[in-house]
Protein backbone atom coordinates (compact mmCIF):
# COMPACT_ATOMS: atom_id res chain seq x y z
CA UNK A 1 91.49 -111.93 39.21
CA UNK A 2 92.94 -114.43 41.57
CA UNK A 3 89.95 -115.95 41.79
CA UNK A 4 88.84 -116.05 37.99
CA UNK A 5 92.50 -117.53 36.90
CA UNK A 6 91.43 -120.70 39.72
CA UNK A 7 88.43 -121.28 37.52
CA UNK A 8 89.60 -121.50 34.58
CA UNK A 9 92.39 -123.67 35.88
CA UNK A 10 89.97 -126.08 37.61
CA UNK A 11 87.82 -125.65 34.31
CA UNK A 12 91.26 -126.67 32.53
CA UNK A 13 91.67 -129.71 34.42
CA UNK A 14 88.45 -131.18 34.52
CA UNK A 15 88.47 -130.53 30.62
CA UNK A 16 92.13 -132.66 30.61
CA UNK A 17 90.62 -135.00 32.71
CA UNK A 18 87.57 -135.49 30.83
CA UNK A 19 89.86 -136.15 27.88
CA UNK A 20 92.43 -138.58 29.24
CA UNK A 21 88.64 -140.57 30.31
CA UNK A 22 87.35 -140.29 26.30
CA UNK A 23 91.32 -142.00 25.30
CA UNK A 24 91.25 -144.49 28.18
CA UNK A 25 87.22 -145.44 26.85
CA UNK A 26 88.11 -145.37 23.39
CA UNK A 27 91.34 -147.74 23.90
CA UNK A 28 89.10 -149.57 25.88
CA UNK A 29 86.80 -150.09 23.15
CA UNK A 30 89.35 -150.86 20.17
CA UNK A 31 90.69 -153.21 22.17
CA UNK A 32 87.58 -154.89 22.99
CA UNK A 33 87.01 -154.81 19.01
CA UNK A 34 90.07 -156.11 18.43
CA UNK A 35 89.51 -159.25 20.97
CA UNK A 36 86.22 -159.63 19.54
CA UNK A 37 87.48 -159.97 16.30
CA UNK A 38 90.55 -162.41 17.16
CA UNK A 39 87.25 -164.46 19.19
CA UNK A 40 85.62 -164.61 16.12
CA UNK A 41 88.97 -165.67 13.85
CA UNK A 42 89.71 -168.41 16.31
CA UNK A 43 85.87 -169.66 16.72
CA UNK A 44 85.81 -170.18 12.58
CA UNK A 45 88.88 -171.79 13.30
CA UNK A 46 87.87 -174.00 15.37
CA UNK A 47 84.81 -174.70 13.46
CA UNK A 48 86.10 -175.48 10.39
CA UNK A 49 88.33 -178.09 11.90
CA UNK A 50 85.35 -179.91 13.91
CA UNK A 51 83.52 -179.89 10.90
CA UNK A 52 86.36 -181.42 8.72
CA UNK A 53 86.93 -183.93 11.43
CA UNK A 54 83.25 -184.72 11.93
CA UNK A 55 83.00 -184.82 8.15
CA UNK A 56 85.69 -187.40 8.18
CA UNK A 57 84.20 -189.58 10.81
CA UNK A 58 80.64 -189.59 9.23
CA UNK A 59 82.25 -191.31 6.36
CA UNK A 60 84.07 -193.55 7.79
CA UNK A 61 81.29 -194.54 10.73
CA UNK A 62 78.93 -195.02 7.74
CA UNK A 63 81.22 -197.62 6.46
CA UNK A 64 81.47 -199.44 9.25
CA UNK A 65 77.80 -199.63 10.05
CA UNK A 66 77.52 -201.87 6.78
CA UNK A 67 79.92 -203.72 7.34
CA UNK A 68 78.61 -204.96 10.78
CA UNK A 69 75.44 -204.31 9.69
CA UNK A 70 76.30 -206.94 6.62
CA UNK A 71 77.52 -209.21 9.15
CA UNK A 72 75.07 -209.35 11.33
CA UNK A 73 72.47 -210.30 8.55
CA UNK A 74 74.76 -212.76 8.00
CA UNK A 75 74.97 -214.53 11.29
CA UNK A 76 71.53 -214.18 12.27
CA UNK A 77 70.48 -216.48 8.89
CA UNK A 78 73.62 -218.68 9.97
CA UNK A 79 72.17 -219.05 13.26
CA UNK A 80 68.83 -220.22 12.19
CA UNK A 81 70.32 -222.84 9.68
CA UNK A 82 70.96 -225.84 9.94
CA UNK A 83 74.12 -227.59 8.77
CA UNK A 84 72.34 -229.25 5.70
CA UNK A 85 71.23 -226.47 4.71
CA UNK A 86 74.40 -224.71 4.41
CA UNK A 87 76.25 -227.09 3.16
CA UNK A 88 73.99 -228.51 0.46
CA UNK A 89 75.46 -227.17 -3.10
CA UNK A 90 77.34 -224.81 -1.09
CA UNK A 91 79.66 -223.22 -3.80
CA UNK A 92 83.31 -222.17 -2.68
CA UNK A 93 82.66 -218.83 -3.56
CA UNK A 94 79.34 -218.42 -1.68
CA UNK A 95 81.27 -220.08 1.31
CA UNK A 96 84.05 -217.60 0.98
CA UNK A 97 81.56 -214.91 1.11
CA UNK A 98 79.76 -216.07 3.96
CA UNK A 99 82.57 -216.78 5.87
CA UNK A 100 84.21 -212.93 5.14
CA UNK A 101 80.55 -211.56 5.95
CA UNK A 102 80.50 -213.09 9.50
CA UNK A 103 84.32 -212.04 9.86
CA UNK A 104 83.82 -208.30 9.15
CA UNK A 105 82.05 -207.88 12.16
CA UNK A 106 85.51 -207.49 13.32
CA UNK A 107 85.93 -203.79 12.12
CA UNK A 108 85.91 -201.28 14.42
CA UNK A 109 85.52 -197.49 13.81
CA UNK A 110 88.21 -194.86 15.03
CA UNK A 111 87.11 -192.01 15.57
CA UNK A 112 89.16 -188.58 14.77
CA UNK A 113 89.22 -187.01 18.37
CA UNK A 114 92.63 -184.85 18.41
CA UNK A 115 90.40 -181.64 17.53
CA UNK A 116 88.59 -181.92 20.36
CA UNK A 117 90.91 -183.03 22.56
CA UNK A 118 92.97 -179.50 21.90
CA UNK A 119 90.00 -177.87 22.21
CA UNK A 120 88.75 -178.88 25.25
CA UNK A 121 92.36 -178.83 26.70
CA UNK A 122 93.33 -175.13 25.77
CA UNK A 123 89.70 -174.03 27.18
CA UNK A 124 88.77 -173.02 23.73
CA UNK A 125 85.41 -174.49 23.86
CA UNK A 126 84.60 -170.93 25.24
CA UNK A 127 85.21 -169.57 21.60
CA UNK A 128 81.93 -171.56 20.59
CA UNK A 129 78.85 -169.44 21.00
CA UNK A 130 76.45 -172.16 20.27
CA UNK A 131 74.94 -173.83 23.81
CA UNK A 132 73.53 -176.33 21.80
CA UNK A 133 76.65 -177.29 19.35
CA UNK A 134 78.60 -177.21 23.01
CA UNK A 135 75.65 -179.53 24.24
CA UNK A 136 76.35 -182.04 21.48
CA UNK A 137 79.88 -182.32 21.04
CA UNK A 138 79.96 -183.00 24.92
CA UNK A 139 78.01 -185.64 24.39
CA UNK A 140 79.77 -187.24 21.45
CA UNK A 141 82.83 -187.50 22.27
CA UNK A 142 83.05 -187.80 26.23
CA UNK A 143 79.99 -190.10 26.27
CA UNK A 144 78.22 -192.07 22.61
CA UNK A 145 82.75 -192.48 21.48
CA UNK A 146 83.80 -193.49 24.70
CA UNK A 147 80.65 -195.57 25.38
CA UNK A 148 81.21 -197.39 21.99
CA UNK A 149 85.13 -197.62 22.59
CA UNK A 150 84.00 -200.01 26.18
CA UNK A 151 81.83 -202.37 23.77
CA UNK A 152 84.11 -202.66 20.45
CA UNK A 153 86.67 -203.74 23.27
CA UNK A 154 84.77 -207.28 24.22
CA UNK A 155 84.24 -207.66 20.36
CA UNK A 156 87.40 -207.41 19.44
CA UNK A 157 88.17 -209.68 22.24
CA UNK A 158 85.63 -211.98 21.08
CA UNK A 159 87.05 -212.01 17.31
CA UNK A 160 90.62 -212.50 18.47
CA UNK A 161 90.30 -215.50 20.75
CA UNK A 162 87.26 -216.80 19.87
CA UNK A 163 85.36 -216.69 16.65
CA UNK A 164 88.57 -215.34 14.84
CA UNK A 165 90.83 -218.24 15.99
CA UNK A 166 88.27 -221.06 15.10
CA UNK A 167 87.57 -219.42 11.50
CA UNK A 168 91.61 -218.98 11.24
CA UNK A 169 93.27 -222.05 13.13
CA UNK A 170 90.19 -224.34 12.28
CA UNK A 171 88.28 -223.78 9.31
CA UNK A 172 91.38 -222.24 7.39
CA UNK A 173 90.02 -218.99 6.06
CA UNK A 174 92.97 -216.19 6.11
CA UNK A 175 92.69 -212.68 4.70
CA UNK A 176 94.57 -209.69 5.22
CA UNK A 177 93.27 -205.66 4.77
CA UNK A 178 95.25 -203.61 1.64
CA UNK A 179 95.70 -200.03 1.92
CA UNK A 180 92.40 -199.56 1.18
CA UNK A 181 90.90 -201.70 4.03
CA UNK A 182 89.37 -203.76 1.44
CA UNK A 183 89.57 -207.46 2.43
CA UNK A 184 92.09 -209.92 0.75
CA UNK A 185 91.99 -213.46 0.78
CA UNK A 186 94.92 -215.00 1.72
CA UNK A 187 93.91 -218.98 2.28
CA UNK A 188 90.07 -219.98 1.09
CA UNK A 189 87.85 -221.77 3.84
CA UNK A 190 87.87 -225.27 3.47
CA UNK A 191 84.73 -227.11 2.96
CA UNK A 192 85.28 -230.04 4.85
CA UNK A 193 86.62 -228.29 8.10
CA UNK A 194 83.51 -226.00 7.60
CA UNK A 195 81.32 -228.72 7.75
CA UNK A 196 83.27 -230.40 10.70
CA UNK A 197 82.79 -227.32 12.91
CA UNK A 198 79.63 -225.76 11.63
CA UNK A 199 78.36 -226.42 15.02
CA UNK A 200 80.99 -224.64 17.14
CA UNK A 201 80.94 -222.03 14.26
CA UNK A 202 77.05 -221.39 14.91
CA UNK A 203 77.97 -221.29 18.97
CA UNK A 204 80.39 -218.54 18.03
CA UNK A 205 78.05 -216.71 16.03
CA UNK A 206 75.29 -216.61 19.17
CA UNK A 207 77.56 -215.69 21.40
CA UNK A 208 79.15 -212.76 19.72
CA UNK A 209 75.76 -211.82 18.10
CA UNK A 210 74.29 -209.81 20.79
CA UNK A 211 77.30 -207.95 21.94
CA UNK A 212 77.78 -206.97 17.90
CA UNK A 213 74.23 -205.73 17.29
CA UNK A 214 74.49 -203.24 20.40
CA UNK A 215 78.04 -201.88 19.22
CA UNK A 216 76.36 -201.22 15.96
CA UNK A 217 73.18 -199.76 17.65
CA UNK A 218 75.97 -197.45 19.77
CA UNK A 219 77.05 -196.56 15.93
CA UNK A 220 73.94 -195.64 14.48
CA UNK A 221 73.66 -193.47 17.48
CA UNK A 222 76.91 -191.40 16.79
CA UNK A 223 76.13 -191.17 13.23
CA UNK A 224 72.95 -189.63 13.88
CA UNK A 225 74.55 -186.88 16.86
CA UNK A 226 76.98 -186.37 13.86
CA UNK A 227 74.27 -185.76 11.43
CA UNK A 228 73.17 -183.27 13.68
CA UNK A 229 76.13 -181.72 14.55
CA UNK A 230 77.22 -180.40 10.82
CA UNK A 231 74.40 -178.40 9.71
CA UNK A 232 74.85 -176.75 13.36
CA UNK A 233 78.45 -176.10 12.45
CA UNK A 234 78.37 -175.03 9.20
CA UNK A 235 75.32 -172.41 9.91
CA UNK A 236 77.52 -171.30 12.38
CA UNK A 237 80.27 -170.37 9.97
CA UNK A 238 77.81 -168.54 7.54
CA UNK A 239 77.19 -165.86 10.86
């Protein structure tokens, strides 16, 4: 009897122990369901905010690409004039629209970074399950941004104190940028001074030229990684 009551005891126990194992696994597992699912919240999160911000940015690179684009065209049939050319039944308007096109070169784009930025600094970049979308946004925003950031710098530097001042201080044209970053035109170009310093003008032109056309190569490059980049993310959201 002794001996059949120790069975069932050890029976018993292996039985309790058995079941405290199926709670522990099963708690294991809703848990596990319930991180996968807070994962999966936080990833469409995150998603949806890249692809606002990327959104965003293709807009606003695309605008700037046209502009430079615009300017470029500009300069490059500047530089290959001559003086007489220009000048000859040169209309104020057409000079105030030349002199604007070669001056929007200026613009630089801004990217919107701050979603990234807390992503990649709260290790969230984890949450994305796409190697390739991972891959990309690397290489966006810690190389083709900052990359373009280094060259927009000696442009702008090139506008300010070089190109910019002679148009401004010399030649006379002023504008200033309304809300909508549409150009205003403060003080016309004057004809004369144009024609005084068409030379210098054309020197600034050439030197800024080739600097310009590789910032807006760098642009057409991000444009196209962002291209790429939004279908990615938005497939990603339809999972």
């Amino acid at each position: 009897m002794s001996e059949n009551k120790t069975g069932k005891y050890f029976k018993y126990a292996i039985g309790e122990i058995l079941l405290v194992m199926i709670g522990i696994l099963l708690a294991l597992q809703v848990n596990n369901w319930n991180e996968d699912r807070k994962s999966k919240k936080m990833a469409t999160e995150v998603y949806t905010n890249l692809l606002t911000s990327l959104e965003q940015d293709s807009i606003e690179v695309t605008r700037i690409i046209n502009l430079l684009t615009k300017s470029l065209e500009t300069q490059k049939q500047f530089i290959l004039s001559t003086s007489d050319q220009y000048v000859k039944d040169l209309s104020q308007k057409d000079l105030n629209k030349m002199i604007e096109e070669i001056f929007s070169g200026v613009m630089s784009f801004f990217p919107k970074t701050g979603v990234y930025n807390l992503i990649t600094s709260n290790n969230s970049m984890d949450l994305l399950q796409s190697s390739e979308i991972k891959s990309l946004l690397i290489n966006l925003y810690d190389f083709q941004y900052k990359r373009y950031e280094n060259v927009d710098a000696v442009i702008d530097n090139k506008y300010h104190y070089s190109i910019g001042a002679l148009v401004r201080k010399k030649i006379g044209f002023i504008v200033e940028y309304n809300s909508n970053l549409e150009v205003d035109i403060i003080k016309q170009p004057d004809k004369n001074q144009f024609y005084e310093y068409y030379e210098e003008l054309v020197a600034e032109c050439q030197d800024v030229y080739g600097v310009l056309s590789t910032g807006n190569n760098y642009l057409i490059g991000i444009r196209a990684s962002i291209s790429e980049l939004i279908p990615l993310i938005r497939t990603e959201l339809k999972k």
